[in-house]
N, C-alpha and C. Protein backbone atom coordinates (compact mmCIF):
# COMPACT_ATOMS: atom_id res chain seq x y z
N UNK A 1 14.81 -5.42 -55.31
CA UNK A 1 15.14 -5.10 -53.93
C UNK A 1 14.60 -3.71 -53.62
N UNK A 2 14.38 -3.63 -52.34
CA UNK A 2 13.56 -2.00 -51.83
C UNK A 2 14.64 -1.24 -52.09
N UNK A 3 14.25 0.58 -51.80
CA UNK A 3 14.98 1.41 -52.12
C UNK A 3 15.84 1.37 -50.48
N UNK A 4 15.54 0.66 -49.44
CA UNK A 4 15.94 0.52 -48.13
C UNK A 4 17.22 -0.60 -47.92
N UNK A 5 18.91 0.24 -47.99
CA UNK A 5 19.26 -0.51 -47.27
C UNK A 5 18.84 -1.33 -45.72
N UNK A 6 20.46 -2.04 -45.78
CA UNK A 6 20.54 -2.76 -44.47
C UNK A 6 20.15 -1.68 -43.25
N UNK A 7 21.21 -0.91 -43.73
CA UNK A 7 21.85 0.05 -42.28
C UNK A 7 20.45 1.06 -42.50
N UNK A 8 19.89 1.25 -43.29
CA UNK A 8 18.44 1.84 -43.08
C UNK A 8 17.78 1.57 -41.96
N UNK A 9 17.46 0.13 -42.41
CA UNK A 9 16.79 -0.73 -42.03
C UNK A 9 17.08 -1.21 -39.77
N UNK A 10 18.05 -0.90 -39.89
CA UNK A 10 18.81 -0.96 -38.87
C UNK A 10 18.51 0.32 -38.07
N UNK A 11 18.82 1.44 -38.83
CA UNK A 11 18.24 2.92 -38.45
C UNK A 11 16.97 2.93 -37.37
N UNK A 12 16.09 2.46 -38.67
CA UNK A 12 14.62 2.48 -38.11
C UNK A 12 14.41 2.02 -36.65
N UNK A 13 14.59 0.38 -36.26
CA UNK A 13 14.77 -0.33 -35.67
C UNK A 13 14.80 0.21 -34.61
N UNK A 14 16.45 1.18 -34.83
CA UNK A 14 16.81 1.65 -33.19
C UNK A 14 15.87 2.52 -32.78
N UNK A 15 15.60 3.37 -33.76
CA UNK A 15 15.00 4.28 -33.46
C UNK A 15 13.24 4.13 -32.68
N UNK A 16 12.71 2.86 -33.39
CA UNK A 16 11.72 2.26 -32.64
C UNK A 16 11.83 1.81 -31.37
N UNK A 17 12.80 1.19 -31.25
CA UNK A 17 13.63 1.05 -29.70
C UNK A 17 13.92 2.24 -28.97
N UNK A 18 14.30 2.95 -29.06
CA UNK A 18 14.35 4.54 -28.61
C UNK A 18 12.78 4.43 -28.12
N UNK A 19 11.98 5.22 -29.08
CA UNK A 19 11.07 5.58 -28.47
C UNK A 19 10.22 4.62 -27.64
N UNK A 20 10.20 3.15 -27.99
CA UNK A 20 9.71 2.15 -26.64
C UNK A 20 10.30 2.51 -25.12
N UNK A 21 11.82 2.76 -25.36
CA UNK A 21 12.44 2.71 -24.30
C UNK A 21 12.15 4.32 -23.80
N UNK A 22 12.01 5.19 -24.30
CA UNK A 22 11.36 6.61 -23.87
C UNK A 22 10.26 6.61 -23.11
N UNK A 23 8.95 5.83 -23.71
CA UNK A 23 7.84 5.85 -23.88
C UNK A 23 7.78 4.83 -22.08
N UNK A 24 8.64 3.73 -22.22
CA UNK A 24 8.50 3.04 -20.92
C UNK A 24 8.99 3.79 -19.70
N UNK A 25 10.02 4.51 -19.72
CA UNK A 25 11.01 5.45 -18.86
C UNK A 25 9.36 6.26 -17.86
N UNK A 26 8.77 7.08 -19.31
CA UNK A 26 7.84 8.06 -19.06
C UNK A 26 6.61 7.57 -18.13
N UNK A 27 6.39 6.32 -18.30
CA UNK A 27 5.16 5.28 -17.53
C UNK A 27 5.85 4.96 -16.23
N UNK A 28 7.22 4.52 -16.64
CA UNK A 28 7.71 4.00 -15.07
C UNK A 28 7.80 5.93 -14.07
N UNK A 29 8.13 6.74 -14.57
CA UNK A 29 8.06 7.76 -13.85
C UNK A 29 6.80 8.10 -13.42
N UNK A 30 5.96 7.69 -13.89
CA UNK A 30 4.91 8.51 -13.61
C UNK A 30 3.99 7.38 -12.68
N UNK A 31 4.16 5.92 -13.12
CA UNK A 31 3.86 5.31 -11.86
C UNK A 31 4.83 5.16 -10.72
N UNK A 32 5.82 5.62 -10.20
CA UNK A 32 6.63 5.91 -9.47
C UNK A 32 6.26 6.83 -8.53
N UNK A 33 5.75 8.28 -9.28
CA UNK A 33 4.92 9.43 -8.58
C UNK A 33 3.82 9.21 -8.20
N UNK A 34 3.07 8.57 -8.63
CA UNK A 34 1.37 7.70 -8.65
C UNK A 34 1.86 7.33 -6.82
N UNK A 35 2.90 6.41 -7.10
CA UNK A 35 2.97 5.64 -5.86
C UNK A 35 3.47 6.23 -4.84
N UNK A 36 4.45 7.15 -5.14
CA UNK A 36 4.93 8.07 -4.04
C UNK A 36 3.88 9.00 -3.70
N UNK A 37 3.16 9.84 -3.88
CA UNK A 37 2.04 10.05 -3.56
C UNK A 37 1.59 9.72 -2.76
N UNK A 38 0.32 8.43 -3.82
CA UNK A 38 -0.60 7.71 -2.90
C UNK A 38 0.44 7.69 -0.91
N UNK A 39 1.35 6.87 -1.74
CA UNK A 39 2.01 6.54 0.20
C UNK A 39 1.83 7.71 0.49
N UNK A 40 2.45 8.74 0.64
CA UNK A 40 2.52 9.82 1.64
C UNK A 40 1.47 10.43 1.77
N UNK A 41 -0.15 10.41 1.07
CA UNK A 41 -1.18 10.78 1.23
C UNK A 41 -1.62 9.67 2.72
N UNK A 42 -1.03 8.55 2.38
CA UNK A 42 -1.49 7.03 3.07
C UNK A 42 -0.80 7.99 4.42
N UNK A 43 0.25 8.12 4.38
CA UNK A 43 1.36 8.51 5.90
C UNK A 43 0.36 9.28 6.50
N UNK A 44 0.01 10.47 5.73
CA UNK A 44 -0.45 11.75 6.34
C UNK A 44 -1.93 11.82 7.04
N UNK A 45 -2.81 10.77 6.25
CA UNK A 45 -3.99 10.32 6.89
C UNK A 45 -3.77 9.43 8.04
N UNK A 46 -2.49 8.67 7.84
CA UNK A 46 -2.28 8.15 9.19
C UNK A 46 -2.03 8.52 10.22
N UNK A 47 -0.99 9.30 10.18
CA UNK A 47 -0.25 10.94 10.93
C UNK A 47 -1.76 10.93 11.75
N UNK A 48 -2.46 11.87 10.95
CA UNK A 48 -4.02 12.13 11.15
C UNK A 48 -4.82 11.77 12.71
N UNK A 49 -5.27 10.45 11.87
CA UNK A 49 -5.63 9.32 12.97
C UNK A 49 -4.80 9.17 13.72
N UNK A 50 -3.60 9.23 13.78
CA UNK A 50 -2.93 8.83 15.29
C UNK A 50 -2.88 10.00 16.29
N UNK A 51 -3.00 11.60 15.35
CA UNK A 51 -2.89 12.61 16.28
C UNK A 51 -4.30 12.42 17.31
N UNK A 52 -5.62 12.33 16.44
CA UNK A 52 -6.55 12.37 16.65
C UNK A 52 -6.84 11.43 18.03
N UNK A 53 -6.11 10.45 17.72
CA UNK A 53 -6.25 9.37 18.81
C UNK A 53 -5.84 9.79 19.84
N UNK A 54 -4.36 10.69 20.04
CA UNK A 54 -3.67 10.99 20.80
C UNK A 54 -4.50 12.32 21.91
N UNK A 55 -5.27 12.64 20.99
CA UNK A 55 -6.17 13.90 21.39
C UNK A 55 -7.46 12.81 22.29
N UNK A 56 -8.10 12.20 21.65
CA UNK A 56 -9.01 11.47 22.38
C UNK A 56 -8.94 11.25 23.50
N UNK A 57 -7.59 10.55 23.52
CA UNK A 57 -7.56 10.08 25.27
C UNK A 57 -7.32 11.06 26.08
N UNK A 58 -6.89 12.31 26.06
CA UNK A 58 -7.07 13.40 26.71
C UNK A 58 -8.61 13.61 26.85
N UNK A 59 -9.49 13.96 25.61
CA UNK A 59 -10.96 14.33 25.90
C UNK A 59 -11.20 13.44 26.80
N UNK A 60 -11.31 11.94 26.68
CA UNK A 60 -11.82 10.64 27.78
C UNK A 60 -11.74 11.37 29.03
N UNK A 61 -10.29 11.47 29.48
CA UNK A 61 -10.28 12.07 30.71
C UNK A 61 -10.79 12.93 31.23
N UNK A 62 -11.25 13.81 30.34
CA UNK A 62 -12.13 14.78 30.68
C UNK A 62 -13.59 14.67 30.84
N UNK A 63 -14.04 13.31 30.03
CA UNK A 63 -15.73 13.50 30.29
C UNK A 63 -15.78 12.32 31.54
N UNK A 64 -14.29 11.71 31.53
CA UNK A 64 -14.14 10.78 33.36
C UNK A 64 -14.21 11.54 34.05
N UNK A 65 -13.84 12.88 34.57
CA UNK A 65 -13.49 13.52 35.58
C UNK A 65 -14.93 14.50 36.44
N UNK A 66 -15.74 14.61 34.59
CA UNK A 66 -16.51 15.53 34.48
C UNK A 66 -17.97 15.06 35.75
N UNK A 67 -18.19 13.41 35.56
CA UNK A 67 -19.78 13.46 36.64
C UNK A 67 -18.75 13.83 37.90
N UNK A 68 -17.62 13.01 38.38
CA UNK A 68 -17.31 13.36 39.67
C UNK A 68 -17.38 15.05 39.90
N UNK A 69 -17.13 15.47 38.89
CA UNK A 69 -16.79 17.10 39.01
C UNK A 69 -18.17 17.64 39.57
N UNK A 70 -19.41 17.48 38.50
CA UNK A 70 -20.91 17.46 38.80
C UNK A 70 -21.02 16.86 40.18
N UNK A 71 -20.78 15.87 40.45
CA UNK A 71 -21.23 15.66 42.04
C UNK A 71 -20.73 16.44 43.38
N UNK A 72 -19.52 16.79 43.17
CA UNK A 72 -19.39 17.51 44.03
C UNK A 72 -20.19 18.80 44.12
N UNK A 73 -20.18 19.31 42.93
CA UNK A 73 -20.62 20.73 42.64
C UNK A 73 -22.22 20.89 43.27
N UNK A 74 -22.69 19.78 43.31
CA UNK A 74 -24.03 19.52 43.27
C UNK A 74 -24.41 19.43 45.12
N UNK A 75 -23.39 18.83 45.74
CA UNK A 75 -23.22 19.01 47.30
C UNK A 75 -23.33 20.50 47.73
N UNK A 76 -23.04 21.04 47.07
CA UNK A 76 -23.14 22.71 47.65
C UNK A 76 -23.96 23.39 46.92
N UNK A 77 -24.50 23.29 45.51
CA UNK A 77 -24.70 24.14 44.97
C UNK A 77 -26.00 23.13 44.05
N UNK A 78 -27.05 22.37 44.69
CA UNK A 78 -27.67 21.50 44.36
C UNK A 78 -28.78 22.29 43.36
N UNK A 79 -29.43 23.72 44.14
CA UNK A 79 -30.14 24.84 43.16
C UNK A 79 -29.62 25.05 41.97
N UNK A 80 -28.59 24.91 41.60
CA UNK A 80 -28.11 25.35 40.37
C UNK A 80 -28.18 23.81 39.37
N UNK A 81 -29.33 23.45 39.35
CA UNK A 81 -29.26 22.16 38.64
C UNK A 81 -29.09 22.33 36.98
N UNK A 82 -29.79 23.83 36.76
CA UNK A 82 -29.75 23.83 34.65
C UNK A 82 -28.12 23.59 34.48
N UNK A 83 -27.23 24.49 35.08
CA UNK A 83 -26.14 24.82 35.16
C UNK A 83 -25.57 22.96 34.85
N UNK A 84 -25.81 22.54 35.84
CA UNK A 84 -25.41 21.13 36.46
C UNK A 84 -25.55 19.94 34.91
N UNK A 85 -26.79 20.39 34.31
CA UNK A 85 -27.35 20.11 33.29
C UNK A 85 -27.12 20.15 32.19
N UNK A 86 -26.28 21.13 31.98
CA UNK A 86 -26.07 21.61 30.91
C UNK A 86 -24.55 20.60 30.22
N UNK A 87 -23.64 20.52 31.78
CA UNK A 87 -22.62 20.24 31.55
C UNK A 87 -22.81 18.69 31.31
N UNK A 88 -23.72 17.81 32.13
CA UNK A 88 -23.53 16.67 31.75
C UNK A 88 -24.21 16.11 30.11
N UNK A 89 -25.00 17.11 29.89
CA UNK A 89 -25.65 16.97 28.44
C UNK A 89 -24.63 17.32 27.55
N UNK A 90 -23.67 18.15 27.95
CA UNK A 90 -22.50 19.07 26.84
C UNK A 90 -21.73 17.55 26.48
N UNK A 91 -21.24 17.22 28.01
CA UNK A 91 -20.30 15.48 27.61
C UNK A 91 -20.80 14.53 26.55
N UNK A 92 -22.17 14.20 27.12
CA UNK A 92 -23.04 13.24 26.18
C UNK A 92 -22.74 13.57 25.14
N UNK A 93 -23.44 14.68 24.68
CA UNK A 93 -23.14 14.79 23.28
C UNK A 93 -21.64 15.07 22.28
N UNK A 94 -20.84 15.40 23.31
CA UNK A 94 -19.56 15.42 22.69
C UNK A 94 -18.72 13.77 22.68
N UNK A 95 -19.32 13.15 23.75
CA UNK A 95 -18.79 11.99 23.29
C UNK A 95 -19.87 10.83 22.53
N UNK A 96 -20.87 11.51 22.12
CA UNK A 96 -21.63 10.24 21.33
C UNK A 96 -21.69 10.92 19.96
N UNK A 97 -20.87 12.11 19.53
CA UNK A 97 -20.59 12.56 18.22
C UNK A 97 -20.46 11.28 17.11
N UNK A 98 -21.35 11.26 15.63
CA UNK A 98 -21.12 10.62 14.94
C UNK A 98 -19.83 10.83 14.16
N UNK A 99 -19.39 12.81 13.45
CA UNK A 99 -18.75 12.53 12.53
C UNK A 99 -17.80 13.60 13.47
N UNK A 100 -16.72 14.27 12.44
CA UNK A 100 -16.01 15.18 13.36
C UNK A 100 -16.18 16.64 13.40
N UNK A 101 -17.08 16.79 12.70
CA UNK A 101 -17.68 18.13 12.66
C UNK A 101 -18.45 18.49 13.77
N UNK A 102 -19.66 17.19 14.32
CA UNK A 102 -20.24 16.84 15.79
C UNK A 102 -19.47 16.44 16.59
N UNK A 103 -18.14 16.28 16.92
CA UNK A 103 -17.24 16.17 17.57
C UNK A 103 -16.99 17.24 18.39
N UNK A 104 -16.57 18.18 17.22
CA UNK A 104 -15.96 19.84 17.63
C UNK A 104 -17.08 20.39 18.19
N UNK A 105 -18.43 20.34 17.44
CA UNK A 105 -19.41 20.98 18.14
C UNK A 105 -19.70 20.97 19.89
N UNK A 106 -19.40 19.70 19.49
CA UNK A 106 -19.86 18.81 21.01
C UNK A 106 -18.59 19.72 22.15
N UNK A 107 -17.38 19.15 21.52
CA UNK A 107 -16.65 19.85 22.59
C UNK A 107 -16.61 21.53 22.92
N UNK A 108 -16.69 22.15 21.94
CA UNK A 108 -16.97 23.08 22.14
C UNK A 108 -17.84 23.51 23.05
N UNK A 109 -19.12 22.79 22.98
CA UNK A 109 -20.07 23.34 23.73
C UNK A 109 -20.03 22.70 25.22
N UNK A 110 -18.77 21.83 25.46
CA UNK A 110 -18.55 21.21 26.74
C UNK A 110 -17.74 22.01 27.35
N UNK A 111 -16.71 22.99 26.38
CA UNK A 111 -15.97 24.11 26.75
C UNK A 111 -16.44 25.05 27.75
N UNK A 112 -17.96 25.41 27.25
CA UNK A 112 -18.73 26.76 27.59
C UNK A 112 -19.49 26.45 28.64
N UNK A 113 -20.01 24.58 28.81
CA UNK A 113 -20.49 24.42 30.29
C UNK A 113 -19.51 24.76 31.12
N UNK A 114 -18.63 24.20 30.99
CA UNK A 114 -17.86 23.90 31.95
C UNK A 114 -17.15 24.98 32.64
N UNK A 115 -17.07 26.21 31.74
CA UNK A 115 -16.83 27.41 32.22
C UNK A 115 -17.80 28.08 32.53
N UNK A 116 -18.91 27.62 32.73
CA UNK A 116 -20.24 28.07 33.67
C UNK A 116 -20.29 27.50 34.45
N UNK A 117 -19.90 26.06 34.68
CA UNK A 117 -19.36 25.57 36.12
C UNK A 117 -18.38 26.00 37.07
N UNK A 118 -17.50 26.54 36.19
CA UNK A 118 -16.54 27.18 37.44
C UNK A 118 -16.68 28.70 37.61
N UNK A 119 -17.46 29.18 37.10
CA UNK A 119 -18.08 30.65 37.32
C UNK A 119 -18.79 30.73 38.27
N UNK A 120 -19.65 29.53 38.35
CA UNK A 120 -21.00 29.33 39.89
C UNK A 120 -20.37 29.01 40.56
N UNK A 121 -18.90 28.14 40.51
CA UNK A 121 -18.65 27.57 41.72
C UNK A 121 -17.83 29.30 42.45
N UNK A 122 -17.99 30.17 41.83
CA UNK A 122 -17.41 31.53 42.49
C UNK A 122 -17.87 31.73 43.36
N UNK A 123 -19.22 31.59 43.42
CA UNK A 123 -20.54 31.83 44.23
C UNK A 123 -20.44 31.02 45.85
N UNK A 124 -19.67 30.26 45.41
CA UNK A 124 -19.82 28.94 46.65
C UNK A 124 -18.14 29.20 47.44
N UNK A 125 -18.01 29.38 48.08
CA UNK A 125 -16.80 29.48 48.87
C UNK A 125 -16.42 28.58 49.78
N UNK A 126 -17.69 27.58 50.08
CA UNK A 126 -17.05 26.59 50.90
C UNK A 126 -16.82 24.96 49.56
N UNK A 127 -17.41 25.46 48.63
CA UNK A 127 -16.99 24.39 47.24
C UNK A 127 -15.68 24.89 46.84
N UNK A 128 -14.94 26.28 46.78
CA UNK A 128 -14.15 26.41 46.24
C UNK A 128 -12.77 25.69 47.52
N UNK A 129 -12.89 25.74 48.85
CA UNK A 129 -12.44 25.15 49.46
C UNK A 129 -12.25 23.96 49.80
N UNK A 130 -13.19 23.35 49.54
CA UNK A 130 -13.60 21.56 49.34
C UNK A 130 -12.11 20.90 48.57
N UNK A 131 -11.53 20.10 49.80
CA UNK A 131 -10.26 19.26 48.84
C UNK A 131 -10.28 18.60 47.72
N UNK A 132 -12.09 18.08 47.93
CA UNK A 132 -12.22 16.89 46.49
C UNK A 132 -12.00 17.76 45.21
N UNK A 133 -12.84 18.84 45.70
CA UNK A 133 -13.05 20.17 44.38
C UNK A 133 -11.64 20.61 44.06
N UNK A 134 -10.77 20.88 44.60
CA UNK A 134 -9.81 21.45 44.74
C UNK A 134 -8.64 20.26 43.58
N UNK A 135 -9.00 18.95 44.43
CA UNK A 135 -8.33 18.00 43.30
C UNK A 135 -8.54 18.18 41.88
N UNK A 136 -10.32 18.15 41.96
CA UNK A 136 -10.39 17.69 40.67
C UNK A 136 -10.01 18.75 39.49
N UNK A 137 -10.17 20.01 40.54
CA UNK A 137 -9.76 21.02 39.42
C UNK A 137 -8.26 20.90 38.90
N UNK A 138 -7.58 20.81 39.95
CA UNK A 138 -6.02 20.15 39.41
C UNK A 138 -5.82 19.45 38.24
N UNK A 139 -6.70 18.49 38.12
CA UNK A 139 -6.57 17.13 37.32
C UNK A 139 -7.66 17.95 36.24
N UNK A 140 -8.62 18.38 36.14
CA UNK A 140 -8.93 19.40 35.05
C UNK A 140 -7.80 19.96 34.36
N UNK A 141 -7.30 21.00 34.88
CA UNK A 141 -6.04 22.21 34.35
C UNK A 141 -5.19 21.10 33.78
N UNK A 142 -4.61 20.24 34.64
CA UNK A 142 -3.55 19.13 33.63
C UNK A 142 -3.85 18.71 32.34
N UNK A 143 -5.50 18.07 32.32
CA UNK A 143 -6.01 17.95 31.63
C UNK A 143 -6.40 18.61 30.43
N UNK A 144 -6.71 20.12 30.43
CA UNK A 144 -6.91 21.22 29.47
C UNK A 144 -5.75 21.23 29.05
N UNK A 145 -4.45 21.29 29.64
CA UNK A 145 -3.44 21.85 29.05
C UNK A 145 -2.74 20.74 27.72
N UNK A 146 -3.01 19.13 28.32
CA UNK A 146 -2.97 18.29 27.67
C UNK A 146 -3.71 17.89 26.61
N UNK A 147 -4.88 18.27 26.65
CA UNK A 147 -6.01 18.72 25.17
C UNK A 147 -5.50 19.72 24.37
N UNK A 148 -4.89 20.86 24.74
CA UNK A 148 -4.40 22.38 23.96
C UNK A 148 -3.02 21.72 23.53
N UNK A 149 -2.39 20.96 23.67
CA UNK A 149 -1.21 20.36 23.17
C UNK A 149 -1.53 19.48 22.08
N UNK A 150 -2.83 18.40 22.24
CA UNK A 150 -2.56 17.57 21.36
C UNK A 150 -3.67 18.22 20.38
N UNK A 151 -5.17 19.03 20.46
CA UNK A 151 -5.34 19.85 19.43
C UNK A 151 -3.81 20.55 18.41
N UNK A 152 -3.25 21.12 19.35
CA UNK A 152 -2.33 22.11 18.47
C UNK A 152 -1.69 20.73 17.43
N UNK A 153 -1.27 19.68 17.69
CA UNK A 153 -0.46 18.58 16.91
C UNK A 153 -1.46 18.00 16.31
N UNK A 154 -2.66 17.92 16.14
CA UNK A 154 -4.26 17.45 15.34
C UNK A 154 -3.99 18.62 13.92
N UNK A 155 -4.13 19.58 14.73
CA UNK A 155 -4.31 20.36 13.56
C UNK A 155 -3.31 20.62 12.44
N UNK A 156 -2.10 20.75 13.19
CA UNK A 156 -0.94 20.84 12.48
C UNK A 156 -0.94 19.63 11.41
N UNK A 157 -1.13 18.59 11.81
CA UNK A 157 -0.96 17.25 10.63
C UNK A 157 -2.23 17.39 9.83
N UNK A 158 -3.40 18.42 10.34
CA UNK A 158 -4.10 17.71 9.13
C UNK A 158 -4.14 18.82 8.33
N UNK A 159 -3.36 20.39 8.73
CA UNK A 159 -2.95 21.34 7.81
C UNK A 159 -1.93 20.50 6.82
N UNK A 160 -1.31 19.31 7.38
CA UNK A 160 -0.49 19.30 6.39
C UNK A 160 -1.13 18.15 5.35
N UNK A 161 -2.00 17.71 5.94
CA UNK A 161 -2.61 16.41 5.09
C UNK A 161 -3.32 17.16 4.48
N UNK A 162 -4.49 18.14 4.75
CA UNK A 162 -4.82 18.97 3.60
C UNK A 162 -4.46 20.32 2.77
N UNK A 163 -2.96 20.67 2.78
CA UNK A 163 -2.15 21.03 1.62
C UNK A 163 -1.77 20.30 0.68
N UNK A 164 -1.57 18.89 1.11
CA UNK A 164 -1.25 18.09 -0.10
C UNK A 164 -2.62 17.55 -0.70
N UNK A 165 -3.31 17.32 -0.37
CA UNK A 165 -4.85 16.68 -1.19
C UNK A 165 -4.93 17.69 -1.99
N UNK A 166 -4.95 19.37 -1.74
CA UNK A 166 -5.31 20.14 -2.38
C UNK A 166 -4.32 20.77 -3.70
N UNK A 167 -3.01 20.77 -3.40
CA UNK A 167 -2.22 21.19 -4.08
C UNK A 167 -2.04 20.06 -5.75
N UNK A 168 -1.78 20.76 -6.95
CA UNK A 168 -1.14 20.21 -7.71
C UNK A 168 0.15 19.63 -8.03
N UNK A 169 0.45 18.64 -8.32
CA UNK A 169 -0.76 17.08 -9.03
C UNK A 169 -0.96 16.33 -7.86
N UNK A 170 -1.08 16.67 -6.44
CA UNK A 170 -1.38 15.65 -5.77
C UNK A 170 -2.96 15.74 -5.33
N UNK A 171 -3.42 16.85 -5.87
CA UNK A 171 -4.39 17.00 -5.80
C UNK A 171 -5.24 15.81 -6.62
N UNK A 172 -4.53 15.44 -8.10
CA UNK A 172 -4.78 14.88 -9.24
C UNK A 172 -5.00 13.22 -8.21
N UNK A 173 -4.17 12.60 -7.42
CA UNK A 173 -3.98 11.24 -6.98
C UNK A 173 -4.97 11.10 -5.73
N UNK A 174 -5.02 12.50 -5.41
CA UNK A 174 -6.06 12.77 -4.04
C UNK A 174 -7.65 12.17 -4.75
N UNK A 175 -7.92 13.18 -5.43
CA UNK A 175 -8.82 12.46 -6.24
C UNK A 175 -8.98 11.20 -6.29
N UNK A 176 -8.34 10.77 -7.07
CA UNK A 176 -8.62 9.61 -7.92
C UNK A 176 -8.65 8.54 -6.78
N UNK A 177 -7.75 8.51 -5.62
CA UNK A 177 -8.13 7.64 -4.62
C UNK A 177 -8.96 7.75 -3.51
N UNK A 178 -9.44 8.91 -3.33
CA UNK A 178 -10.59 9.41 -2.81
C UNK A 178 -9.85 9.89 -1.62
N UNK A 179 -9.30 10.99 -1.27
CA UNK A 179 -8.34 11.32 -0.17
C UNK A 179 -9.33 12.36 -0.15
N UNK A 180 -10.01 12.56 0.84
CA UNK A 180 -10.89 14.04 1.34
C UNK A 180 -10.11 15.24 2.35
N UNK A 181 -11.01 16.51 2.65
CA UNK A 181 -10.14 17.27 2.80
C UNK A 181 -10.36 16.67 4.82
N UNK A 182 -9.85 16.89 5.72
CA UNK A 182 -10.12 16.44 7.19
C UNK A 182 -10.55 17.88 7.81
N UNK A 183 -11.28 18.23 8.32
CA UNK A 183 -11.97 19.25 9.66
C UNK A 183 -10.16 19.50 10.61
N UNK A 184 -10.36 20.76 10.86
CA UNK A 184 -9.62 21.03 12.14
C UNK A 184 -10.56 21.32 13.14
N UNK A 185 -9.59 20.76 14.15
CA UNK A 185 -10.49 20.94 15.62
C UNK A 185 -10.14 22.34 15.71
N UNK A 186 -12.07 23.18 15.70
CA UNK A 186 -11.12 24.65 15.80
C UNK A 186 -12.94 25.10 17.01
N UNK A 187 -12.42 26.01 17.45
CA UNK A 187 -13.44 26.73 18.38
C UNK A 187 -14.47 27.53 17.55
N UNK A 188 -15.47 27.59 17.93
CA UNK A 188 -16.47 28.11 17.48
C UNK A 188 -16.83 29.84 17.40
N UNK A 189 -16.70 29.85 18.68
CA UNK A 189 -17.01 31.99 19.33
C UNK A 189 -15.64 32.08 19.70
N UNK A 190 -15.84 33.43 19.55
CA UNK A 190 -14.52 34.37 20.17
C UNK A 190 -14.33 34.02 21.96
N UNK A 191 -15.25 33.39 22.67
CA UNK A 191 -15.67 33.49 24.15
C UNK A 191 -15.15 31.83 24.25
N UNK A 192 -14.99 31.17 23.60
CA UNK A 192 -14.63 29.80 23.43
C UNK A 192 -13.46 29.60 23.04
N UNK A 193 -12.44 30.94 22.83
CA UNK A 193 -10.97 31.11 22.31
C UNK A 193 -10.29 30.46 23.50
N UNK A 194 -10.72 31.16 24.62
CA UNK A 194 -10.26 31.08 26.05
C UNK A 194 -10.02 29.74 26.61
N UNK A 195 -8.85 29.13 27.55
CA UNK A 195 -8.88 27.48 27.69
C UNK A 195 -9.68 28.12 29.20
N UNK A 196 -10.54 26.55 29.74
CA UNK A 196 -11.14 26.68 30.24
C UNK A 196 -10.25 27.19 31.77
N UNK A 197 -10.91 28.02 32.20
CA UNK A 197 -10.14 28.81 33.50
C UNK A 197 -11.09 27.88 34.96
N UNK A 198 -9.63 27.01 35.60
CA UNK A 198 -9.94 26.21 36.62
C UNK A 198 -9.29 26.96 38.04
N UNK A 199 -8.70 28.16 37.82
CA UNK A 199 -7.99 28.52 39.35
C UNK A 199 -9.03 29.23 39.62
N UNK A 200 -8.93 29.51 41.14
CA UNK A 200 -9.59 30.51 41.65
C UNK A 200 -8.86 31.01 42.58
């Protein structure tokens, strides 16, 4: 007979059981975190996209508003066509942006027409009196103020979506499922800080 009792034998056993049951504890925790993670990486990119969306339909309104805006402007102030030009090329390209880096660019630089549009329209005193003009600037200002709201809630979620991609260990799950870092919608020049100024 071995030098191994029963209750040895019994010893061992548990003790192999122990560490299975350790060893499984340690896997189920850690795919637990795996998964909690991933989701809230999942939430926060969603967050994301929905701010983003929420921001969009504000811009829409703005590159809707923008030819009527040009046509009027263009009734009084038809010489000033680069001006005129500039702004409907600024839209185009801010709304036929491929990624979101050409996004920001785009708007940005729809920012800076557009506040060269209402700089010329200084010039014009019977445009600044014009009811249509007068509307649309209304529905502009609503409009800006409603873009500066849902930027500010864009950015905020994707400060928070990219603290967690970056931070440890979620940095570790960011990875591995391919969670990238997202662009904030942010202004370009110090002269582009400014929301676009529609009173006169």
């Amino acid at each position: 007979m071995s030098g191994l009792s029963r209750p040895g034998i019994l010893a061992e056993q548990e003790d192999g059981i122990m560490e299975i049951i350790i060893i499984a504890v340690v896997v189920i925790a850690i795919a637990l975190f795996v998964i909690g993670g991933y989701n809230g990486l999942v939430r926060l990119r969603n967050l994301t996209e929905e701010a983003f969306s929420t921001m969009d339909v504000y811009l829409k309104k703005r590159y809707d508003l923008i030819p009527n805006l040009v046509e009027t402007v263009k009734g009084y102030a038809a010489h000033e066509a680069s001006t005129l030009e500039k702004v409907v090329q600024a839209r185009n390209m801010a709304a036929s942006a491929g990624t979101m880096e050409e996004r920001i660019r785009g708007e940005n630089m729809l920012t800076g027409a557009l506040r060269s549009l209402f700089a010329l329209a200084e010039a014009y005193p019977d445009l600044k009196a014009n009811a249509n003009f007068m509307d649309l600037q209304a529905q502009l200002q609503k409009v800006e103020e409603d873009i500066a709201r849902a930027r500010t809630n864009y950015n905020a979620t994707v400060r928070e979506y990219n603290t967690k991609t970056e931070v440890f260990p979620y940095n570790i799950i960011a990875g591995i499922f391919n969670f990238t870092r997202k662009a904030l919608f942010e202004v370009a020049g110090e002269e582009e800080r400014q929301r676009v100024e529609v009173k006169f």
